[in-house]
Every structure is written in C-alpha cells, then in structure tokens.
C-alpha atoms as a PDB file:
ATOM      1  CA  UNK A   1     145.602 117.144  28.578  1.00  0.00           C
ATOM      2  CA  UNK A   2     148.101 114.437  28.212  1.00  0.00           C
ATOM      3  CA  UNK A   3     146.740 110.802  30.095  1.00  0.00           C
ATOM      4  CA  UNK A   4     150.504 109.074  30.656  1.00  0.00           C
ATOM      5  CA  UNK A   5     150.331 105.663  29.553  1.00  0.00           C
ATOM      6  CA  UNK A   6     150.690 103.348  32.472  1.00  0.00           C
ATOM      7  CA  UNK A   7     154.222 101.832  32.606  1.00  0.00           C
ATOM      8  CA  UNK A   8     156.897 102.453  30.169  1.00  0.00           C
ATOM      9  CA  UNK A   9     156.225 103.999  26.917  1.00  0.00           C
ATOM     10  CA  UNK A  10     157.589 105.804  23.850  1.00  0.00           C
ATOM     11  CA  UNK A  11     157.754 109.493  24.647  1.00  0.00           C
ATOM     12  CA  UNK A  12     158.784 110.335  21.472  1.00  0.00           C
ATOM     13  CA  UNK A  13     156.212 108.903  20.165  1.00  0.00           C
ATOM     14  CA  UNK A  14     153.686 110.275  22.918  1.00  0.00           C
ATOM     15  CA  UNK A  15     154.365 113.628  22.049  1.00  0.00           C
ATOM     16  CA  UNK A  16     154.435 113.471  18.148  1.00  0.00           C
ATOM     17  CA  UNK A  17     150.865 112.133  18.475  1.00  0.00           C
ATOM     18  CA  UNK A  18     149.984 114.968  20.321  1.00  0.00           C
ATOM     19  CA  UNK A  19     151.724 117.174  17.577  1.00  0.00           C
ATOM     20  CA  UNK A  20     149.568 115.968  14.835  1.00  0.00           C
ATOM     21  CA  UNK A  21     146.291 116.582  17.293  1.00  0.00           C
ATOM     22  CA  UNK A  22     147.545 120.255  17.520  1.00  0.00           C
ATOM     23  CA  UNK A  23     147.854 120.568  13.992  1.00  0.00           C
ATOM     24  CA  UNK A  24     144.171 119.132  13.152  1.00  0.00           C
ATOM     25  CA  UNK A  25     142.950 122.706  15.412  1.00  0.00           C
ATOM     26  CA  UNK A  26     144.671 124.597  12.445  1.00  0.00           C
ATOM     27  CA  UNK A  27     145.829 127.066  14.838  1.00  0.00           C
ATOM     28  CA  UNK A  28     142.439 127.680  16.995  1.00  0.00           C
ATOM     29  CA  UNK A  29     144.545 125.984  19.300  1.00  0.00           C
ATOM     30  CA  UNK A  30     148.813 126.889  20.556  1.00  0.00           C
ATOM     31  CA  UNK A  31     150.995 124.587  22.645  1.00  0.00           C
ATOM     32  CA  UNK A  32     153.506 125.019  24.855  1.00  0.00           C
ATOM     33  CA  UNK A  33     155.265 123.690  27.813  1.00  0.00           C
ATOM     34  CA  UNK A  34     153.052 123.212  31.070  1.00  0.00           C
ATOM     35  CA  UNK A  35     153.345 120.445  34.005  1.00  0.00           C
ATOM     36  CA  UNK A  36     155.434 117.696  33.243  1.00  0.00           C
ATOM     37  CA  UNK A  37     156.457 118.714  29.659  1.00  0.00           C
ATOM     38  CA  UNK A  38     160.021 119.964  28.691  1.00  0.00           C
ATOM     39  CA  UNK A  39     161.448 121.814  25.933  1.00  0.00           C
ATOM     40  CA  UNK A  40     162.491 118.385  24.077  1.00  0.00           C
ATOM     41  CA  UNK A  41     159.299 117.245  23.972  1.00  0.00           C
ATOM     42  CA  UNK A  42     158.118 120.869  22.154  1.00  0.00           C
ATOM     43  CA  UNK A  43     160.430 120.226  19.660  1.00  0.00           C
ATOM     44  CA  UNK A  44     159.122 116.867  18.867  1.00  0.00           C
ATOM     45  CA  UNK A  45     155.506 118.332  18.795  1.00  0.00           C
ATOM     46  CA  UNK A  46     157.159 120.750  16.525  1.00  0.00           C
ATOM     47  CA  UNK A  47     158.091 118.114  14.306  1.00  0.00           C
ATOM     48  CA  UNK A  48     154.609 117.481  13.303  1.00  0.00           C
ATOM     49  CA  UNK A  49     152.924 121.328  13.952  1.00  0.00           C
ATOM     50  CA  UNK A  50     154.074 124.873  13.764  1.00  0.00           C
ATOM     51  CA  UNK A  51     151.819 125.900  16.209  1.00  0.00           C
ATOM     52  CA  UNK A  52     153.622 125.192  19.486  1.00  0.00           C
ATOM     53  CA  UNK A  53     155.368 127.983  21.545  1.00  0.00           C
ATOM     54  CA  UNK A  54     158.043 127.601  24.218  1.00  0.00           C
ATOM     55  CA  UNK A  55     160.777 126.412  21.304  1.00  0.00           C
ATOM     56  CA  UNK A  56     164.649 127.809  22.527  1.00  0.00           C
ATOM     57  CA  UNK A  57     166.206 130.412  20.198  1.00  0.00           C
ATOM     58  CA  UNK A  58     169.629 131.494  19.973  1.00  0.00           C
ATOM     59  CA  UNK A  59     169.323 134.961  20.990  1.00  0.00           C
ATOM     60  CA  UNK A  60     166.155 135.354  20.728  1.00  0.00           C
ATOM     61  CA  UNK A  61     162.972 135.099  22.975  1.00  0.00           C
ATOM     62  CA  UNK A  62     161.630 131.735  23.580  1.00  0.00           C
ATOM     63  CA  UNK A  63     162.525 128.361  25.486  1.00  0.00           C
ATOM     64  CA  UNK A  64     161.387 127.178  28.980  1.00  0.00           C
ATOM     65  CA  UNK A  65     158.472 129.276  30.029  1.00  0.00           C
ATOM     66  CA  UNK A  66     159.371 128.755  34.453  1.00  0.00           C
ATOM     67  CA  UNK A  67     161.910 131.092  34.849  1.00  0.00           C
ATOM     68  CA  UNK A  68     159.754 134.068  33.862  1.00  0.00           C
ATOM     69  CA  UNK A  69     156.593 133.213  35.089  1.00  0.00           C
ATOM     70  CA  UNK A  70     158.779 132.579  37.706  1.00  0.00           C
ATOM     71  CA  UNK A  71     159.717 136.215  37.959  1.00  0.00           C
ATOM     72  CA  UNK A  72     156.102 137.017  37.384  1.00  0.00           C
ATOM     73  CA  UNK A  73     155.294 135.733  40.709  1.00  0.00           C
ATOM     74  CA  UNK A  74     158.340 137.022  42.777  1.00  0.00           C
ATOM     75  CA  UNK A  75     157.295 140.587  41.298  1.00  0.00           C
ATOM     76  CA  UNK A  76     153.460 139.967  42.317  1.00  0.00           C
ATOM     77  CA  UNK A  77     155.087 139.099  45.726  1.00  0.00           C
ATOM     78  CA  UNK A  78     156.521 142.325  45.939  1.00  0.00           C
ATOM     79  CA  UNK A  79     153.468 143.933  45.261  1.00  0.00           C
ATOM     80  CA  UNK A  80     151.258 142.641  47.300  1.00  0.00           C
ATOM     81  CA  UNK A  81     153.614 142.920  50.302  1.00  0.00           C
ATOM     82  CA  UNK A  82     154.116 146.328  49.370  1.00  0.00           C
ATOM     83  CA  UNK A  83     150.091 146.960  49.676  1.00  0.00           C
ATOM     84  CA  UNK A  84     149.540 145.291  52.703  1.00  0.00           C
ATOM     85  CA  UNK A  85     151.964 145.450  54.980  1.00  0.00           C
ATOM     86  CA  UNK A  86     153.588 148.896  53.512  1.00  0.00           C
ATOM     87  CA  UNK A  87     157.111 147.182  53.905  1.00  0.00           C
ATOM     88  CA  UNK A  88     159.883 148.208  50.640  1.00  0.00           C
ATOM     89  CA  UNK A  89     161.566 145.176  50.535  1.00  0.00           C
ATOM     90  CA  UNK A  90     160.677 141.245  51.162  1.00  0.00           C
ATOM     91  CA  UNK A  91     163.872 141.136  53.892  1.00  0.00           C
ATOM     92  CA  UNK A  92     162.400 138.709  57.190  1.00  0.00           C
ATOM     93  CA  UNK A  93     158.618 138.376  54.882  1.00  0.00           C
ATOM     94  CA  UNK A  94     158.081 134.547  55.710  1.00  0.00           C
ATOM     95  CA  UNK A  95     156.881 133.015  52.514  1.00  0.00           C
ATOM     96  CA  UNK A  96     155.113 129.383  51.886  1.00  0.00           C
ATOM     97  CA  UNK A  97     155.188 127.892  48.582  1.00  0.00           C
ATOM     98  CA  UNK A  98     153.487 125.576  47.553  1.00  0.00           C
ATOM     99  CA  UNK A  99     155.257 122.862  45.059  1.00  0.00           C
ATOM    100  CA  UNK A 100     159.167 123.005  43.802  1.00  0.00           C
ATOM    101  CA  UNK A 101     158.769 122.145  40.311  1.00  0.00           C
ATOM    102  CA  UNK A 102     160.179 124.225  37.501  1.00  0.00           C
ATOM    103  CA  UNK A 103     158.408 127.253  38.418  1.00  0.00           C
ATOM    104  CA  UNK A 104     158.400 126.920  42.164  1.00  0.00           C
ATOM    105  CA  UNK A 105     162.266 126.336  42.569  1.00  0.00           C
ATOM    106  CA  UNK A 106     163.188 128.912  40.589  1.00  0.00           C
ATOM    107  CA  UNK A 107     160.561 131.420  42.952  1.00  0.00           C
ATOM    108  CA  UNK A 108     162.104 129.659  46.220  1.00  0.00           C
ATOM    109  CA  UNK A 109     165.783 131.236  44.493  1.00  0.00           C
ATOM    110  CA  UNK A 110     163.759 134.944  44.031  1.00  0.00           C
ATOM    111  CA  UNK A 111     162.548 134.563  47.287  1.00  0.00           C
ATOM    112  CA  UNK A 112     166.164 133.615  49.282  1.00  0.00           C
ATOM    113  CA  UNK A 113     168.238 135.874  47.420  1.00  0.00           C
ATOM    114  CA  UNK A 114     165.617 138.705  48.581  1.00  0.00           C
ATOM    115  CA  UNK A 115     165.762 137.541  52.426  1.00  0.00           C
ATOM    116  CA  UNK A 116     162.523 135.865  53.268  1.00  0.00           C
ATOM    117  CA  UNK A 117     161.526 133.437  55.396  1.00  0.00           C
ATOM    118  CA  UNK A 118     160.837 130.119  53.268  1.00  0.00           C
ATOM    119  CA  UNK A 119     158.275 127.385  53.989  1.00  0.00           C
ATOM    120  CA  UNK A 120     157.984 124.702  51.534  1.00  0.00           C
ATOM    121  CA  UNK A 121     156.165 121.815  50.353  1.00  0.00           C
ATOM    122  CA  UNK A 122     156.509 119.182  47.548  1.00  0.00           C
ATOM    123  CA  UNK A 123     155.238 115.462  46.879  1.00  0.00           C
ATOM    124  CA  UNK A 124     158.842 114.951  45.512  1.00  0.00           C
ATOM    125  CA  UNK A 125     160.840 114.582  48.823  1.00  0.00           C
ATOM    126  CA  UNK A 126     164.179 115.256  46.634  1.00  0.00           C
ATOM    127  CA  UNK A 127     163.104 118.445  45.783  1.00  0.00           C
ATOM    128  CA  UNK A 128     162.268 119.705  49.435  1.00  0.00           C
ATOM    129  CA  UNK A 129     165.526 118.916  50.598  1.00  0.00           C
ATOM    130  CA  UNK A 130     167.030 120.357  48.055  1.00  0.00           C
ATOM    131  CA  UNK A 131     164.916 123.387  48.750  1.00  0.00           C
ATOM    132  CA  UNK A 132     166.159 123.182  52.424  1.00  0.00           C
ATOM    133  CA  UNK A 133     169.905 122.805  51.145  1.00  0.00           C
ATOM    134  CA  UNK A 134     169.570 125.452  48.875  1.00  0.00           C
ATOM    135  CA  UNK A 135     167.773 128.470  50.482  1.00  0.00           C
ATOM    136  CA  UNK A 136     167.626 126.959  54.337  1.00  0.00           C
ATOM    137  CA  UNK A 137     163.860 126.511  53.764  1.00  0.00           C
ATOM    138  CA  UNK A 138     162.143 124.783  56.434  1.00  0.00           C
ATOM    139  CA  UNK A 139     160.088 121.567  54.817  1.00  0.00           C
ATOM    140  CA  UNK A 140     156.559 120.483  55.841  1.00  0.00           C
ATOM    141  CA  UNK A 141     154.293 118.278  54.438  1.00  0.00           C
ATOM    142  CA  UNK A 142     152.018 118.841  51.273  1.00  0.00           C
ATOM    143  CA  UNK A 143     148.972 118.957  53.611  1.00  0.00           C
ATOM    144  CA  UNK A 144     150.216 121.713  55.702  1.00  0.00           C
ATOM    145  CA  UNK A 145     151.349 123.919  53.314  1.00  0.00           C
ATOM    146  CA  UNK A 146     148.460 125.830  52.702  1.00  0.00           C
ATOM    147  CA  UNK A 147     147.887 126.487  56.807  1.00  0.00           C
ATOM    148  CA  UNK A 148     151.777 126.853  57.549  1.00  0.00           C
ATOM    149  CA  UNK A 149     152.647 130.339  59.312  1.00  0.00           C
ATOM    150  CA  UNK A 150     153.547 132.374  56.931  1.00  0.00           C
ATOM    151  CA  UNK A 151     152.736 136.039  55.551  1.00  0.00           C
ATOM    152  CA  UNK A 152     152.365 134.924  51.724  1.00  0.00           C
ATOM    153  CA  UNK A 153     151.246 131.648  50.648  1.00  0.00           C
ATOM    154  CA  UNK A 154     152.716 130.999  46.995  1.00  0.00           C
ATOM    155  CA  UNK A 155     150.741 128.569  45.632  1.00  0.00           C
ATOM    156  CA  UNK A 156     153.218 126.860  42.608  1.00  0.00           C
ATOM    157  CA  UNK A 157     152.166 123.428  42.340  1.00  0.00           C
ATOM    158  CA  UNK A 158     148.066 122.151  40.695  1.00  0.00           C
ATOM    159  CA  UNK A 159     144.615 124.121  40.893  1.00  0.00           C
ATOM    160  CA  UNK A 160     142.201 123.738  42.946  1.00  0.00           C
ATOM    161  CA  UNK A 161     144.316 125.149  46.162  1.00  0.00           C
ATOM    162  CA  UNK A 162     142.139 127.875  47.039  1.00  0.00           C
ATOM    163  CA  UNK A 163     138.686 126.916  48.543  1.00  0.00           C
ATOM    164  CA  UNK A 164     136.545 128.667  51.894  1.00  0.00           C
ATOM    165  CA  UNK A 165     138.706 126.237  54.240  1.00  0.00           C
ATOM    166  CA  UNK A 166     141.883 128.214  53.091  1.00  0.00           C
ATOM    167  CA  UNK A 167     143.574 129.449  55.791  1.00  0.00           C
ATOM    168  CA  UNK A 168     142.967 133.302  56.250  1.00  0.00           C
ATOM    169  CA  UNK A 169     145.672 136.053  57.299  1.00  0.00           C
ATOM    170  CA  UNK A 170     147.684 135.331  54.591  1.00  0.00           C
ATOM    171  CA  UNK A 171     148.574 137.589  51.277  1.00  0.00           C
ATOM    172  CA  UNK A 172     147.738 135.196  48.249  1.00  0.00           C
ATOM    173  CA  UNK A 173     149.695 137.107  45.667  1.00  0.00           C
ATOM    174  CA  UNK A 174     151.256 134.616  43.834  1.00  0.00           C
ATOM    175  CA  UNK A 175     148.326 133.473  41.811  1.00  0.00           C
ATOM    176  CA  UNK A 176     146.987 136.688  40.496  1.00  0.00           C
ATOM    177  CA  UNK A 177     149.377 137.842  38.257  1.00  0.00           C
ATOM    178  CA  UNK A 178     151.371 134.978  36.305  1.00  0.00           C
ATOM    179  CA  UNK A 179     150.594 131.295  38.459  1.00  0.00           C
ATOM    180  CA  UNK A 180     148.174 129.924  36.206  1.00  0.00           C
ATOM    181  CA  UNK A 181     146.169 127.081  36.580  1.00  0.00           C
ATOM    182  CA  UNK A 182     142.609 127.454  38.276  1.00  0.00           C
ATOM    183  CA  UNK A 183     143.913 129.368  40.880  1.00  0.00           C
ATOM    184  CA  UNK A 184     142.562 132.635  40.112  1.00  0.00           C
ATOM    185  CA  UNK A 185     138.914 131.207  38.965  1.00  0.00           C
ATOM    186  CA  UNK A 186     138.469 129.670  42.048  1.00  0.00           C
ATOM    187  CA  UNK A 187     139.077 133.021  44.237  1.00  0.00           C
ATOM    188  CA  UNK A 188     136.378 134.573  41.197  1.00  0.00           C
ATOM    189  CA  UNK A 189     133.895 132.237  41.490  1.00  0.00           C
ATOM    190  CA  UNK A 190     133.931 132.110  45.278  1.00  0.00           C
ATOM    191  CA  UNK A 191     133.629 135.435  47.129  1.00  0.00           C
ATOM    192  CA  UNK A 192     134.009 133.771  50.015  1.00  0.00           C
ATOM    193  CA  UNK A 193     137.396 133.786  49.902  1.00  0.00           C
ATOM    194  CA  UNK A 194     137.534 137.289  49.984  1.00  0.00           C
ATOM    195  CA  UNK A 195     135.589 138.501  52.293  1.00  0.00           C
ATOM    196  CA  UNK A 196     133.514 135.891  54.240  1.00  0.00           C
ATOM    197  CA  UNK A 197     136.776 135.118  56.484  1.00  0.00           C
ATOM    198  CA  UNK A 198     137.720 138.668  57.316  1.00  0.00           C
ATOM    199  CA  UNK A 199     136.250 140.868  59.725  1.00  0.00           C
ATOM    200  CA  UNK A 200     135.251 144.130  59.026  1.00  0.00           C
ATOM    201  CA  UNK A 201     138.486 145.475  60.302  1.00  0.00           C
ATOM    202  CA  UNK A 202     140.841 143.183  57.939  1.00  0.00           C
ATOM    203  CA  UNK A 203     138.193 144.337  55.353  1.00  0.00           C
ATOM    204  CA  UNK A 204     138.607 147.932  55.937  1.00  0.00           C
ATOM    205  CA  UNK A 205     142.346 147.701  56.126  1.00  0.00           C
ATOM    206  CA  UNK A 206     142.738 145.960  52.953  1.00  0.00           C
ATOM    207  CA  UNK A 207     140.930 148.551  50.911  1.00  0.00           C
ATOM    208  CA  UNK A 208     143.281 151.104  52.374  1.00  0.00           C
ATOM    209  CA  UNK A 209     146.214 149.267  51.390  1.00  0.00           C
ATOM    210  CA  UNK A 210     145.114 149.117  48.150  1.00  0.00           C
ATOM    211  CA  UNK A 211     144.607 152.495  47.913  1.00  0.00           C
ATOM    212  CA  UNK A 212     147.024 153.836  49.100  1.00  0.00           C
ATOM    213  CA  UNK A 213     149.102 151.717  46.608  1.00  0.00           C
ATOM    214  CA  UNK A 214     147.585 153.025  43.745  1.00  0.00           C
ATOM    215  CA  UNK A 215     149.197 155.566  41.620  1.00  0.00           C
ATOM    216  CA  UNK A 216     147.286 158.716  40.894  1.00  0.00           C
ATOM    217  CA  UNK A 217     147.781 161.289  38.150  1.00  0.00           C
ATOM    218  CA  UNK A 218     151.244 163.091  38.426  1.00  0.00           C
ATOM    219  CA  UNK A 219     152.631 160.686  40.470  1.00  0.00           C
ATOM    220  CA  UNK A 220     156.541 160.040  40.244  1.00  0.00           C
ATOM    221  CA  UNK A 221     157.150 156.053  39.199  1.00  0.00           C
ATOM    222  CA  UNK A 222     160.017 154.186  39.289  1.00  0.00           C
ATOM    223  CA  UNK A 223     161.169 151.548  37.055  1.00  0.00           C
ATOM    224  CA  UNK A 224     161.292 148.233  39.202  1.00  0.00           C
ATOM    225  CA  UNK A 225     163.661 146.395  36.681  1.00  0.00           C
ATOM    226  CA  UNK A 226     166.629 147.300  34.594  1.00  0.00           C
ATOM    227  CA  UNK A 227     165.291 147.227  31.117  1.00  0.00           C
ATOM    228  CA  UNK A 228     162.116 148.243  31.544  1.00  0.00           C
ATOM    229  CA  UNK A 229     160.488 149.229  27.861  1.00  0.00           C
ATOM    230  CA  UNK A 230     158.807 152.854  27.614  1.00  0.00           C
ATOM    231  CA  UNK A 231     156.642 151.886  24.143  1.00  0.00           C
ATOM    232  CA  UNK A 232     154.808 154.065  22.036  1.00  0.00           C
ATOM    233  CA  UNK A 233     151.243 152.106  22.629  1.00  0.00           C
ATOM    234  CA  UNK A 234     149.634 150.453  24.552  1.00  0.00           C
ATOM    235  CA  UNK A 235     150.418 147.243  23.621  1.00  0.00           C
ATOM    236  CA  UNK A 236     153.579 145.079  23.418  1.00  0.00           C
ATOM    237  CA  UNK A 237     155.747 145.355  19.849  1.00  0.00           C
ATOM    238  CA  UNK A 238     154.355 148.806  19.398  1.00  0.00           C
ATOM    239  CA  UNK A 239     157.749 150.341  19.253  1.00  0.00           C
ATOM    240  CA  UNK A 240     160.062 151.491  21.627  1.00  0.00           C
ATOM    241  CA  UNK A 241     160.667 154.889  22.510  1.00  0.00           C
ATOM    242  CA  UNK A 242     163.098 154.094  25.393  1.00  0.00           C
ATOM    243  CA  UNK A 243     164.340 151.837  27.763  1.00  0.00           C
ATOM    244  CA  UNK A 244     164.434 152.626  31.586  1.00  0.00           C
ATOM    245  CA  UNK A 245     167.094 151.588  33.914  1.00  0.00           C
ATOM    246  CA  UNK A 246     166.050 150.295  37.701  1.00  0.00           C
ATOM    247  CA  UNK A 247     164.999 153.405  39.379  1.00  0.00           C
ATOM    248  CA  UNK A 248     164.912 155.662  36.231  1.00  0.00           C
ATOM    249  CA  UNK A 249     161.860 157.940  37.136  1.00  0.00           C
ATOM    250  CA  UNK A 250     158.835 158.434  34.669  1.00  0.00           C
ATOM    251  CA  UNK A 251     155.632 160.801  35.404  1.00  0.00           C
ATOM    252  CA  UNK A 252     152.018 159.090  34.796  1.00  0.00           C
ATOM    253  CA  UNK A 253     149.592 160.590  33.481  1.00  0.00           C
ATOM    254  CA  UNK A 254     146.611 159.300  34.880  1.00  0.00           C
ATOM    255  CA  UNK A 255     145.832 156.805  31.901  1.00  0.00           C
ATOM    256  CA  UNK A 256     145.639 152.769  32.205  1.00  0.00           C
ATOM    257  CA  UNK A 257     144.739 151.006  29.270  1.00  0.00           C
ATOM    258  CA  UNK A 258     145.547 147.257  28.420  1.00  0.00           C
ATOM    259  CA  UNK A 259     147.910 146.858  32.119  1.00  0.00           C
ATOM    260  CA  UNK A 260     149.803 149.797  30.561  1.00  0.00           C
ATOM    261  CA  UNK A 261     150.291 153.459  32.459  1.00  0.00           C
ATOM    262  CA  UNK A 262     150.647 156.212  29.949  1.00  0.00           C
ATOM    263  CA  UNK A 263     153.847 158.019  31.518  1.00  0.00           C
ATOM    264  CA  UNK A 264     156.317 160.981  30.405  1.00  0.00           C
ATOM    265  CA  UNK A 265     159.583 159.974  30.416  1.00  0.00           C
ATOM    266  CA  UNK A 266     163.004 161.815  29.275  1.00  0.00           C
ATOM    267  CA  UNK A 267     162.539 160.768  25.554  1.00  0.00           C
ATOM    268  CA  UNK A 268     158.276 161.603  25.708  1.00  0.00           C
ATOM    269  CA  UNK A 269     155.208 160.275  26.122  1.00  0.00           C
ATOM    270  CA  UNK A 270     154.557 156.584  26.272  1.00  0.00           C
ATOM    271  CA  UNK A 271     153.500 153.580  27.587  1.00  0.00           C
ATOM    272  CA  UNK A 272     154.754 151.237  30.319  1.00  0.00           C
ATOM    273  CA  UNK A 273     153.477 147.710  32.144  1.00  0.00           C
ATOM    274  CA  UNK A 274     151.990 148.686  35.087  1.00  0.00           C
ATOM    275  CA  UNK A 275     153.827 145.773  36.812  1.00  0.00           C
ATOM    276  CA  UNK A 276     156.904 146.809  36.287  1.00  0.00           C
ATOM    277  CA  UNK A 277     156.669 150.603  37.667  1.00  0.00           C
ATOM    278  CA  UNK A 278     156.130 151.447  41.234  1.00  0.00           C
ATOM    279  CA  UNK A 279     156.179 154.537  43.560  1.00  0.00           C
ATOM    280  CA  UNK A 280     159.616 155.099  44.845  1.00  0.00           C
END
C-alpha cells in the first residue's frame, strides 16, 4: 500500500521510492498497476526494479491491466446469467456496477454494447455522468448501489462490499472470477451470504442452475471468443495445438485440471480455459 502524502508532492519521486522497496523483496514480491496507479508510474518503479508487471510492449502482451480484467468480469457476467436465469444473451439483463474507474468503465462499455440495463454508482460525479452520456446508464448514489434493482450487482470499485446486510436476489458474478480485491474472501469467510438469506426454494433452484450448467463428459462446447487457444497442457505457454474461432465446436472429455477442460478438437486432443468454452 501506497499512503498519498497530504497535499502536493513529487510523484516521481513517490513511486521510485516505492521501486527501490520492491527491489529490497528480491522478487518474493511483483508489482503492478492497481487503484490509483497508471502505467507511467510502472515505468518509474521500473526504473529502480525489474520486478514490476503491467509495463506496455509494442506488440507484445503487457500494459494497463483494466481492460482485461475488464473482460474477465463481462465474461463472468455471462456466465452467471447463463446459470441462473437460463437466458443466452445479456439483451434487457439490468446490471448495477459498482464504481467507474478504469476497470468499471470499461465493463459499463461490455455491458451497453451487449444490451443491458445499467445502474451505476461512483464517488467521482464526472464519471457517472459520463457513464449516463455514454451507455444511458441511470446514476444513483454510492450508498444505493449495492440495494439498486437490478439482476447482477457488479461490484468494481474497493473491498469490503459484500457483508450479511447485502441485498439478496441478486447474481454477484462479477467478483468471482477476475474483480479482485476482498471481494471474494468476504463471501468465503461468511456463509451467510450464501445461504442464510435464501429460502429453501432460491436454495434449491440455484443448485439446479448450476447443474444444469455444467458440462459433462461428451458434451459439445463452443468457443465463446475468437481466438480461443486449444494448448497441449494444462497450463498456459504449454504450446499450442490450435486456435478456435467463436463458435468453433470442441468435444470434452470429462477432465478439469488447473480451470482447463481436456477437449478433442479438429487438430487433437488438448486443453482449453474453462471460461472461455460454453455449451452452445
């Protein structure tokens, strides 16, 4: 954690201190951008450290983390609204998120360009309208987020969201997959806030969803995303054996290892990400 100095102050110079910290760890510890930090200041950390992430490359992987965590969550989205209420797409799915910073905004974009419903919240009034410009998102305040109608709360801003007051009815998906923060310890460490505020019927219904979701051995997936890699383990940069385009259909086998299905596809056997396959 960074403690901003009150009042103006050397960023620069913030951030280069903060470099030489990371290098004292000797690697037991890897930066990269989080709340509040940019891609300029990573490359002044990496002035002083190699062992900061989240550095731009020209044609390679790297740079601002938000867009595809981003992604993460608008895919999550799509899953969970796929369980529960056993609809294809997100068109008319009211969704509330939760802050508009870099990862928010660029969800609210996933989110309009797939036809929900957006309810949104910020403490930076600027970005809320923009929000409402942008996507025709209707703007509430930061303490009615959480209880807003909606079908899928999107929690995007700081942890601590989730607690047994939480409003129930809704599908948190947004958290579970790539919105970090202490979002998914708190649901963990409370089992209250899965069960305690659901009836037996919501509790019943839920399991069902889930099953039904899941994919059983000799299934026929589909690829979710254009570019989806087929590798040759079950683990990323094991090799490639093939790359599937959106809808390209794959058999599994009946094997998860790692958040990988082991599938046949036209080229073989291989692995896949289990988020980015579903049943067609």
């Amino acid at each position: 954690m960074i403690l901003k100095p009150p009042g103006d102050f050397d960023r620069a110079a913030l951030f280069a201190a903060f470099g030489r910290a990371v290098q004292s760890l000797a690697g037991a510890y890897i930066t990269a951008e989080d709340v509040g930090t940019t891609t300029a200041d990573m490359r002044v950390v990496q002035r002083r450290t190699a062992f900061v992430s989240g550095i731009p490359r020209d044609g390679a992987f790297g740079g601002d983390p938000s867009p595809k965590t981003a992604w993460g969550v608008f895919v999550a989205i799509e899953a969970g609204v796929q369980q529960q209420f056993k609809r294809a797409s997100l068109e008319g799915v009211s969704v509330a998120v939760q802050g508009l910073g870099s990862v928010g905004m660029h969800l609210a974009q996933h989110l309009h360009l797939a036809g929900t419903k957006l309810v949104v919240a910020d403490v930076n009034v600027a970005r809320a309208e923009e929000a409402r410009e942008r996507f025709g998102a209707e703007v509430v305040g930061v303490d009615e987020i959480a209880a807003a109608p909606a079908d899928v709360f999107a929690p995007c801003a700081l942890g601590a969201v989730l607690n047994a007051n939480t409003n129930e009815g809704k599908v948190i998906t947004a958290s579970f997959l790539d919105n970090w923060n202490n979002i998914v310890r708190a649901v963990r460490d409370n089992p209250s806030l899965v069960q305690a505020k659901a009836g037996k019927a919501s509790q019943a219904n839920a399991a069902q969803s889930v099953q039904a979701g899941a994919a059983a051995e000799g299934d026929v997936m589909v690829a979710k995303i254009a570019g989806a890699k087929v590798l040759r383990l079950p683990q990323d940069g094991s090799g490639e054996l093939m790359t599937l385009g959106k809808a390209d259909e794959v058999l599994y086998l009946g094997e998860e290892k790692n958040g990988f299905l082991k599938v046949t596809a036209a080229k073989g056997d291989g692995w896949v990400k289990k988020v980015l396959l579903k049943k067609p």
